[in-house]
C-alpha atoms as a PDB file:
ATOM      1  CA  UNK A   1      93.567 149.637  87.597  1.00  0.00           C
ATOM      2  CA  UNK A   2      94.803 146.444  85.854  1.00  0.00           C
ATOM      3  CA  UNK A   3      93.102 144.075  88.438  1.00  0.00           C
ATOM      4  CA  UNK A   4      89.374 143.263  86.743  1.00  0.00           C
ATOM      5  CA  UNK A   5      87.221 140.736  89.375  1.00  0.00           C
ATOM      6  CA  UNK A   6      84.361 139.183  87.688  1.00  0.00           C
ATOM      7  CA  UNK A   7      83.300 137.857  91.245  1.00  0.00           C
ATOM      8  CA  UNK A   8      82.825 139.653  94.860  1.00  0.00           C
ATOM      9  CA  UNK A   9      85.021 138.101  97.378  1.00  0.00           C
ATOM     10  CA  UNK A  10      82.961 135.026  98.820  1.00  0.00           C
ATOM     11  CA  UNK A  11      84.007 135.291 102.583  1.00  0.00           C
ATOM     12  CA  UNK A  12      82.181 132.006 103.368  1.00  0.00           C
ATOM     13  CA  UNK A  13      84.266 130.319 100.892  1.00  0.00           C
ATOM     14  CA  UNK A  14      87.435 131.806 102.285  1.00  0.00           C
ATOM     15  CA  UNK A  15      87.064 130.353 105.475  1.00  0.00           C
ATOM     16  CA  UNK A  16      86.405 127.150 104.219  1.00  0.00           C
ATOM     17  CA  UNK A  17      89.581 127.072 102.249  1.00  0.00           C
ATOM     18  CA  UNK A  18      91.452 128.705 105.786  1.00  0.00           C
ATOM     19  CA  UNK A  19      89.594 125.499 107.698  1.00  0.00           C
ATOM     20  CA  UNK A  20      91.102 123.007 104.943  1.00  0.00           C
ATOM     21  CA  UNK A  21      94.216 124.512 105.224  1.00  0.00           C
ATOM     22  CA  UNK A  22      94.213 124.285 108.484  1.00  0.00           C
ATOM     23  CA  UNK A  23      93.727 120.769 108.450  1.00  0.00           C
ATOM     24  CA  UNK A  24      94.956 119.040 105.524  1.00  0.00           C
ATOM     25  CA  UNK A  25      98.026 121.589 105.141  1.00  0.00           C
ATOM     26  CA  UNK A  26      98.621 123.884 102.173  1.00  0.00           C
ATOM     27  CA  UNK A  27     100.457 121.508 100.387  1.00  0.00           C
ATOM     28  CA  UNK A  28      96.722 119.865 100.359  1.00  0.00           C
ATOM     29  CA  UNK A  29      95.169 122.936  98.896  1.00  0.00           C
ATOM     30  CA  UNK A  30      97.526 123.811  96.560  1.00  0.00           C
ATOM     31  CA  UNK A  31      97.315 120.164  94.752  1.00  0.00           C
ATOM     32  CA  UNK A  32      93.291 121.239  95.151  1.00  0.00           C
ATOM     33  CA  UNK A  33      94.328 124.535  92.850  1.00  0.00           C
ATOM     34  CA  UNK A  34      96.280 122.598  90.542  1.00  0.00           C
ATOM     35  CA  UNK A  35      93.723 120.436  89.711  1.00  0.00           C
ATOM     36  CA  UNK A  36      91.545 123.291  88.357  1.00  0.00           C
ATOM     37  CA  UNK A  37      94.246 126.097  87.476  1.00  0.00           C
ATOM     38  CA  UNK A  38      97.810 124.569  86.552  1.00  0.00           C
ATOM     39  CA  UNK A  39      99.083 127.616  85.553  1.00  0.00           C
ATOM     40  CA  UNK A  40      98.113 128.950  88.453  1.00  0.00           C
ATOM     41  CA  UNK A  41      99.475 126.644  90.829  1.00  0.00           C
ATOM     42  CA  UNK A  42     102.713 126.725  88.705  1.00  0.00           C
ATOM     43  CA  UNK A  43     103.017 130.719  89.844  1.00  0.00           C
ATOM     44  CA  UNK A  44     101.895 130.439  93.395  1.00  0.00           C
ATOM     45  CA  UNK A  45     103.574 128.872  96.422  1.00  0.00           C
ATOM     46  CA  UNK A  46     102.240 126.160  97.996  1.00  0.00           C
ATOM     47  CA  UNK A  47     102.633 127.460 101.447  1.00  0.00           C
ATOM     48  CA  UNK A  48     100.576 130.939  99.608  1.00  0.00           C
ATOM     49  CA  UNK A  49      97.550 129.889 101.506  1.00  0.00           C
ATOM     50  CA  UNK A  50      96.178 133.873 100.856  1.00  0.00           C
ATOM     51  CA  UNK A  51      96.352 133.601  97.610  1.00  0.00           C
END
């Protein structure tokens, strides 16, 4: 397996980021995830609310 999570999933905090979706778009949360992860956000979508 290549995949190595330091963290459980946090199902509380998934809905919260589903809810702010919801709301402020995914063009909203995915200028959220570039703020903390660049590189990130450079690889994902911003319509990739899953991931």
């Amino acid at each position: 397996d290549r995949y190595r999570f330091v963290a459980a999933p946090d199902p509380d905090l998934r809905r919260r980021l589903v809810d702010e979706a919801r709301l402020a778009g995914p063009d909203a949360l995915h200028a959220r995830l570039a703020a903390v992860d660049p590189a990130a956000a450079a690889r994902i979508h911003p319509h990739n609310v899953r991931r």
